[in-house]
Protein backbone atom coordinates (compact mmCIF):
# COMPACT_ATOMS: atom_id res chain seq x y z
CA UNK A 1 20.08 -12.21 -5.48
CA UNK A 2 19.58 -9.87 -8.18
CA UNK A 3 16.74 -7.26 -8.50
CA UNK A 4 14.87 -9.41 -12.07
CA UNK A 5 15.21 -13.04 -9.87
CA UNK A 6 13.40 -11.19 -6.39
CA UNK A 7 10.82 -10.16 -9.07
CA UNK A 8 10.36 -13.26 -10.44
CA UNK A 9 10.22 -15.03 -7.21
CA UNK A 10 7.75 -12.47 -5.78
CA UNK A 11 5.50 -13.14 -8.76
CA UNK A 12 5.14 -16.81 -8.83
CA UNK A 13 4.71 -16.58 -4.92
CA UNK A 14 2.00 -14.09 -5.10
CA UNK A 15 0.31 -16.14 -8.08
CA UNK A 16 -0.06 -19.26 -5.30
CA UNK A 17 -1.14 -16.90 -2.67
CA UNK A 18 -3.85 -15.31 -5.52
CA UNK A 19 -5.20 -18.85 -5.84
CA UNK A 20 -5.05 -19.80 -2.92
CA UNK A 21 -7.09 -16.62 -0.97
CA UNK A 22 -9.44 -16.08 -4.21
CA UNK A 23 -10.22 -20.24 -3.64
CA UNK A 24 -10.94 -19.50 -0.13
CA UNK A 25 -12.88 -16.49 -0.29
CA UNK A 26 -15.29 -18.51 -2.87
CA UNK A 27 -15.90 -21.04 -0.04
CA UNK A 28 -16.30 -18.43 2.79
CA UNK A 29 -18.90 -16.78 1.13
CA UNK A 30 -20.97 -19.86 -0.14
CA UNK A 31 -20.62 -21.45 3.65
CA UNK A 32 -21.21 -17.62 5.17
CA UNK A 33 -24.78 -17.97 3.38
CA UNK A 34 -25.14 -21.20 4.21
CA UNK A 35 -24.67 -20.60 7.86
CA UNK A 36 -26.23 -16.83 8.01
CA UNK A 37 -23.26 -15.52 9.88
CA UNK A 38 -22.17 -12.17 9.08
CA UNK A 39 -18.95 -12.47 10.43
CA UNK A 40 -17.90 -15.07 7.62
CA UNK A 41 -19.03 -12.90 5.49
CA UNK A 42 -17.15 -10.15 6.94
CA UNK A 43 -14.02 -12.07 6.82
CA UNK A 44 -14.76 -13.41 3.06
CA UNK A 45 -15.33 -9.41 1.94
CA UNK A 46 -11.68 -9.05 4.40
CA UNK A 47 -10.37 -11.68 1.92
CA UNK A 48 -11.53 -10.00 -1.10
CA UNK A 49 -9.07 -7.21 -0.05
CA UNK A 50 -6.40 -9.79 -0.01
CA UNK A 51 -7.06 -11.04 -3.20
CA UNK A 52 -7.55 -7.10 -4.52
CA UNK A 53 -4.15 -6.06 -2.84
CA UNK A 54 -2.07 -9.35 -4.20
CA UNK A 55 -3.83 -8.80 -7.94
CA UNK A 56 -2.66 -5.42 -7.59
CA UNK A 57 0.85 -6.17 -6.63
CA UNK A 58 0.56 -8.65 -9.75
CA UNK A 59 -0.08 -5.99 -12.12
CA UNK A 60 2.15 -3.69 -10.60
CA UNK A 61 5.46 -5.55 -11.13
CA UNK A 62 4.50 -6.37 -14.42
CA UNK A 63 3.68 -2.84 -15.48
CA UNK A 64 6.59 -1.54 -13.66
CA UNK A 65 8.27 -3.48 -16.91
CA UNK A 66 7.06 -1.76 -19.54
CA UNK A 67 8.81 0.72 -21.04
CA UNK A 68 8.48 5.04 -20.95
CA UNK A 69 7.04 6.08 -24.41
CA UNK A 70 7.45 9.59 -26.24
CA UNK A 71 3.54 10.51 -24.33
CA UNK A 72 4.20 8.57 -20.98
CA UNK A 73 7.60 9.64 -20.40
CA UNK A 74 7.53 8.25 -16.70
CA UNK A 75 6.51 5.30 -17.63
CA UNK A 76 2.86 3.35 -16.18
CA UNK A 77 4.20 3.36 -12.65
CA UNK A 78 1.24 5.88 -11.18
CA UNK A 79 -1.60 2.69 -12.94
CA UNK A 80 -0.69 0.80 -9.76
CA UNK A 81 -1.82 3.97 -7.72
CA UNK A 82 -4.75 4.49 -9.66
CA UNK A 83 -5.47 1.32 -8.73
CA UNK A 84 -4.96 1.08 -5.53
CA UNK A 85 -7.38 4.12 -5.21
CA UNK A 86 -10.29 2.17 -6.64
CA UNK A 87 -9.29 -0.62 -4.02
CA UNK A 88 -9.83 2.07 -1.03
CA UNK A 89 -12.31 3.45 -2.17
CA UNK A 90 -14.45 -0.04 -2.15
CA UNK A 91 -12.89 -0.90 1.13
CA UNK A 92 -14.32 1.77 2.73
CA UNK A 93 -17.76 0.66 1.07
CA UNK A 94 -17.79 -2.70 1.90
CA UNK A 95 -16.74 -1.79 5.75
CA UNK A 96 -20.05 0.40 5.73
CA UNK A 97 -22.11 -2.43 4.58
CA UNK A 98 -20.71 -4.65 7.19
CA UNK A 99 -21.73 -1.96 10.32
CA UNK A 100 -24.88 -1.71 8.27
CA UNK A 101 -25.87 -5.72 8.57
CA UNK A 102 -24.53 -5.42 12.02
CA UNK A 103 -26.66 -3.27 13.17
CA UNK A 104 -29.76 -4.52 11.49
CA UNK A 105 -28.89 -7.83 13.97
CA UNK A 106 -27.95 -5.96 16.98
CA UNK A 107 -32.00 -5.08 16.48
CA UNK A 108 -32.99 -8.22 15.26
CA UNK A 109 -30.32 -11.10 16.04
CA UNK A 110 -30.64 -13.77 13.25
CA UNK A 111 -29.89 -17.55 13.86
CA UNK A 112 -26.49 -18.48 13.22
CA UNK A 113 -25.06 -22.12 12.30
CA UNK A 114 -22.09 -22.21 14.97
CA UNK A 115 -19.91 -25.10 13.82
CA UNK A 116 -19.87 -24.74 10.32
CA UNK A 117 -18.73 -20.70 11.28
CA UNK A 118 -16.09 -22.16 13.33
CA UNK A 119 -14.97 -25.16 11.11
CA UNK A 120 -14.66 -22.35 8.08
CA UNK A 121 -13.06 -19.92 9.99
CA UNK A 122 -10.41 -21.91 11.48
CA UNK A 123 -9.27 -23.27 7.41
CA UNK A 124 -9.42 -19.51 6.92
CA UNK A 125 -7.35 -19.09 9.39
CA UNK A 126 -5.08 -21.67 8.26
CA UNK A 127 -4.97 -20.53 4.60
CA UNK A 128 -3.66 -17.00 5.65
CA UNK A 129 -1.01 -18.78 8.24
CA UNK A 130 0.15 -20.67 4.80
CA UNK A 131 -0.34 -17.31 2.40
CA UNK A 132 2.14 -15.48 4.95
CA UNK A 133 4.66 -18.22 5.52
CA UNK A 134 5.17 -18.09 1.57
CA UNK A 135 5.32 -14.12 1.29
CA UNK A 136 7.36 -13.66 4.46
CA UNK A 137 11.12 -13.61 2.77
CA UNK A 138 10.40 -11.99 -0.60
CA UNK A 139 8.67 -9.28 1.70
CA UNK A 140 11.85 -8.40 3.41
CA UNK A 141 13.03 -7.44 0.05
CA UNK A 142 9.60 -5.87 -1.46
CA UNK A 143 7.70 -2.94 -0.50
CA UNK A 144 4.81 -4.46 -2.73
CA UNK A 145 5.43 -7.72 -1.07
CA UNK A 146 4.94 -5.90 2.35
CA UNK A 147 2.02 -4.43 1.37
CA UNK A 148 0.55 -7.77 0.86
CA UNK A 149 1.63 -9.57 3.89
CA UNK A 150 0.32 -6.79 6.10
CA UNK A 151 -3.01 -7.24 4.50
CA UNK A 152 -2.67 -11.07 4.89
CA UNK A 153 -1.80 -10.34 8.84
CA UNK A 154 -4.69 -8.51 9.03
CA UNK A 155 -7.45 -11.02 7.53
CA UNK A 156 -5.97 -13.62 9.62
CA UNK A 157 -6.70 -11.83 12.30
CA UNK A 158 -10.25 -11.16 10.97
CA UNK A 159 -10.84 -14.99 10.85
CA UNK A 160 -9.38 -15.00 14.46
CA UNK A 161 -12.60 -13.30 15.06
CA UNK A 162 -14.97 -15.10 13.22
CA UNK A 163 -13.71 -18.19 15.29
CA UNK A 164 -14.50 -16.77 18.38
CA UNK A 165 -17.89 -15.83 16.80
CA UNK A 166 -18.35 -19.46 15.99
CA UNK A 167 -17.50 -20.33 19.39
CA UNK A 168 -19.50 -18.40 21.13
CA UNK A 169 -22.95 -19.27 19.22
CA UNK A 170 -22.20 -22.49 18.86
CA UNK A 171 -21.30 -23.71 22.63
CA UNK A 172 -23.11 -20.61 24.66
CA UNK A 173 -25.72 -19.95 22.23
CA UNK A 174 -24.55 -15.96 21.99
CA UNK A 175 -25.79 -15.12 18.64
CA UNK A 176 -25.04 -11.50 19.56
CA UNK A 177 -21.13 -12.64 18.86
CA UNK A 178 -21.94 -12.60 14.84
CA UNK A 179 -22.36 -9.28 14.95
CA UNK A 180 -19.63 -8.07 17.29
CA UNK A 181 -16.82 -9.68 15.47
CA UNK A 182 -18.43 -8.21 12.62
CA UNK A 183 -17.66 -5.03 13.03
CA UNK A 184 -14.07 -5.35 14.58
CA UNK A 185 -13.81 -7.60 11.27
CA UNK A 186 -15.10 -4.21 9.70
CA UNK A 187 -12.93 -1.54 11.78
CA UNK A 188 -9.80 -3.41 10.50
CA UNK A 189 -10.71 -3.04 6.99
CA UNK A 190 -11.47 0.32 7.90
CA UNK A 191 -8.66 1.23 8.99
CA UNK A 192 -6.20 -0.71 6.49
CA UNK A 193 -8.57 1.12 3.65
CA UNK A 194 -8.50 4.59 5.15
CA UNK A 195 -4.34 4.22 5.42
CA UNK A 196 -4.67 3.27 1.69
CA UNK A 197 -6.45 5.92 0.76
CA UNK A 198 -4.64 8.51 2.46
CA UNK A 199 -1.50 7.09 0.81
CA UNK A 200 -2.90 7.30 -2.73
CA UNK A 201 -4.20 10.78 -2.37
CA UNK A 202 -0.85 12.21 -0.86
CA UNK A 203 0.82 10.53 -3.92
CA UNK A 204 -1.53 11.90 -6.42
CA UNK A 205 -1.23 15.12 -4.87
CA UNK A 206 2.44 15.01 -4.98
CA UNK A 207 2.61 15.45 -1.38
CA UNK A 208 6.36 14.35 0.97
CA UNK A 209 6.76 10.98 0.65
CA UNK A 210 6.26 9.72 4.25
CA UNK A 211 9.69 9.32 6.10
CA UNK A 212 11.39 11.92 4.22
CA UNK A 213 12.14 15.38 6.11
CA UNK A 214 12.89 17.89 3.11
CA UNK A 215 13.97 20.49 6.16
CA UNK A 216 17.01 18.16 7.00
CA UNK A 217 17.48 17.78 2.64
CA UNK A 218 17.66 21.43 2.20
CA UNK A 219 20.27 21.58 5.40
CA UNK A 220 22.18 18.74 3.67
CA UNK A 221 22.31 20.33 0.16
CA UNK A 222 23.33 24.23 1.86
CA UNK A 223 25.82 22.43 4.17
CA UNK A 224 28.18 21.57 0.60
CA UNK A 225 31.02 24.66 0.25
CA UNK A 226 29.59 24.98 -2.90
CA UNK A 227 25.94 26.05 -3.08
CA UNK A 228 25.42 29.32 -2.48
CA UNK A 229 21.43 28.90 -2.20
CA UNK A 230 18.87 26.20 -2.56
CA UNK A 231 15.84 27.10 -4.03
CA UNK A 232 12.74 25.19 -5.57
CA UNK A 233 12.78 22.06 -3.61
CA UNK A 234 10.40 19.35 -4.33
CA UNK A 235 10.24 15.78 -3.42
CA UNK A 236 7.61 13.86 -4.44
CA UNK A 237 6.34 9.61 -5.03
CA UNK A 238 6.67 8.50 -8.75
CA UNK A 239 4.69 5.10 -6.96
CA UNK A 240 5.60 2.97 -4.80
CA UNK A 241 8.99 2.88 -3.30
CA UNK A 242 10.19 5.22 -5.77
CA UNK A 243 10.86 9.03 -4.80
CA UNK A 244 11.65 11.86 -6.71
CA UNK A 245 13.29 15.19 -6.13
CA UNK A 246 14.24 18.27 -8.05
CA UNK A 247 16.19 21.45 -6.99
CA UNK A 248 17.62 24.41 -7.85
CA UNK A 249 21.21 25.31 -6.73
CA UNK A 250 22.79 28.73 -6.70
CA UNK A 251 26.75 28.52 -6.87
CA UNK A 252 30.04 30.01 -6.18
CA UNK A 253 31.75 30.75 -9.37
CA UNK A 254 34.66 28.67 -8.80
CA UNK A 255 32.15 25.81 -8.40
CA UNK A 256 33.22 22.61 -10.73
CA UNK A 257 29.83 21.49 -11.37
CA UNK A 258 30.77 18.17 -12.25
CA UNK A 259 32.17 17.08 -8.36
CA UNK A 260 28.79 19.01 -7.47
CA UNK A 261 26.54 16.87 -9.54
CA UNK A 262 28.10 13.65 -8.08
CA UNK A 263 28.45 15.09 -4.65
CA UNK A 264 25.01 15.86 -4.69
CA UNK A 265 23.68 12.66 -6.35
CA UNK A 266 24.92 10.22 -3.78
CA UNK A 267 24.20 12.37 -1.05
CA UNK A 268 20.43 11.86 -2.16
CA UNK A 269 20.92 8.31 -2.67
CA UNK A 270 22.90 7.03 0.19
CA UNK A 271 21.82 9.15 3.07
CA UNK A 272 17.97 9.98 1.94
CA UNK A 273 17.12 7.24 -0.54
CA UNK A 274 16.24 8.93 -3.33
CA UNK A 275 17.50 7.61 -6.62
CA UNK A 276 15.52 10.26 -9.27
CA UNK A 277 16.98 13.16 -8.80
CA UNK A 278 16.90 16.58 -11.51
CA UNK A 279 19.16 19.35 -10.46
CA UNK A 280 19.20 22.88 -11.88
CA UNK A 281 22.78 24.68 -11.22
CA UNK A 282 22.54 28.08 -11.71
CA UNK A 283 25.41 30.94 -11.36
CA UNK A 284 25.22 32.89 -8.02
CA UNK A 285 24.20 36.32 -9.68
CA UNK A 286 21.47 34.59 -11.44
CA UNK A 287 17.73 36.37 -11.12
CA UNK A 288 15.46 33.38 -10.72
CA UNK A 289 12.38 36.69 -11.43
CA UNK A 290 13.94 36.49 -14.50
CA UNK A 291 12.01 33.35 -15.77
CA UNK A 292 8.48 34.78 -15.25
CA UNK A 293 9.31 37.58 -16.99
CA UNK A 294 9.44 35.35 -20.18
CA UNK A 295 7.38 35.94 -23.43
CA UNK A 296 5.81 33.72 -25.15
């Protein structure tokens, strides 16, 4: 399967799984209301993360489309981390409103309509079961994809707990329950927020893309009979699932810099992954100083 029909595929999947979660969140929060339980309302803000993240991964593929232009000469690839910032970021506010609620009924436990928390939370349940069965293939193939199905995992696991809320008020009368499952419901958008946000920052800040050792790069690059030095070594995230590196390399004089370029190239490619690559070859007497010394 070609690169343009996993796209498309991922797409029109994602657009049923939109619908589908954005449906469900609608009637999670009108029955969380209607039954007071904060743990349905928990798991509908979970869902709202769902429907945030597969939005996003929406956009994403369809601005990873448009073209570079003369003032955005990468391209719109960083919008989708931009926007995936804003996502954390509101995460992490909504997970503090939960422990708020929570613990204004730990003091004051409210009364909490026990089937109609269960019955909700199980087609919850059930409509993140379907969401994940439909992603699962394309996100073998998708980072974005992946993204999505991990949050899916995660809310289904969220109205897990919301059932055993349900449960527990409705057959033992433990209205305490709402508020427990609450905040795990909370702690796991926590912590799939906080690993968001993290992500974004490192990628705004140009950090090492996770996975990538640029120690075992540099040994790589000195290792070719060629390079006399490696110098300036950065590797950075353009966006998701696509890295970025550029380097310096001193040669031998007998160097043929055109074997070196290709050499090079796939090494990056094959062995580390990394497809964007901008390499400097300079001559081995060259004074790198030389450069700063520039006038304007």
């Amino acid at each position: 399967m070609h690169v343009h029909e996993h796209g498309h595929g991922s797409r029109k999947q994602l657009w049923w799984v939109l619908l589908l979660s954005f449906s469900y969140m609608v009637a999670e929060i009108v029955a969380g209301v209607a039954a007071n339980s904060l743990a349905l309302l928990a798991d509908a803000g979970h869902m709202a993360t769902d429907v945030a993240a597969i939005a996003l991964g929406i956009f994403a593929m369809w601005m990873s489309h448009k073209p570079a232009t003369a003032e955005k000469t990468y391209g719109y690839y960083r919008v989708e981390i931009l926007a995936a910032l804003v996502n954390a970021v509101a995460l992490v506010v909504i997970s503090i409103w939960i422990f708020y609620e929570a613990w204004e009924r730990f003091s004051t436990p409210a009364e909490v309509r026990g089937p109609l928390l269960t019955f909700v939370a199980i087609g919850g349940l059930l409509v993140n079961l379907l969401a994940m069965w439909l992603t699962h293939s394309q996100s073998q193939h998708s980072l974005n994809v992946r993204a999505v199905w991990l949050h899916l995992l995660s809310d289904a696991l969220g109205s897990a707990a919301a059932i055993v809320a349900g449960i527990a008020v409705w057959q033992f009368g433990w209205s305490i329950a709402d508020p427990i499952m609450s905040v795990l419901i909370g702690i796991l958008i926590l912590v799939n927020s906080w690993g968001l946000l993290v992500e974004c920052v490192n990628v705004l800040l140009e950090g090492v893309p996770k996975g990538v050792d640029v120690g075992e790069i540099r040994a790589a690059l000195e290792a070719d009979n060629a390079v006399v030095e490696v110098h300036d070594l950065h590797v950075w995230t353009l966006t998701s699932g696509r890295t970025a590196l550029s380097v310096h390399l001193k040669v031998s004089d007998k160097a043929e810099h055109g074997p070196l370029l290709k050499r090079v190239t796939c090494l990056l490619k094959e062995k580390h992954h990394i497809g964007h690559v901008t390499i400097q070859i300079e001559p081995a007497d060259y004074d790198h100083a030389v450069t700063e010394q520039c006038h304007t």
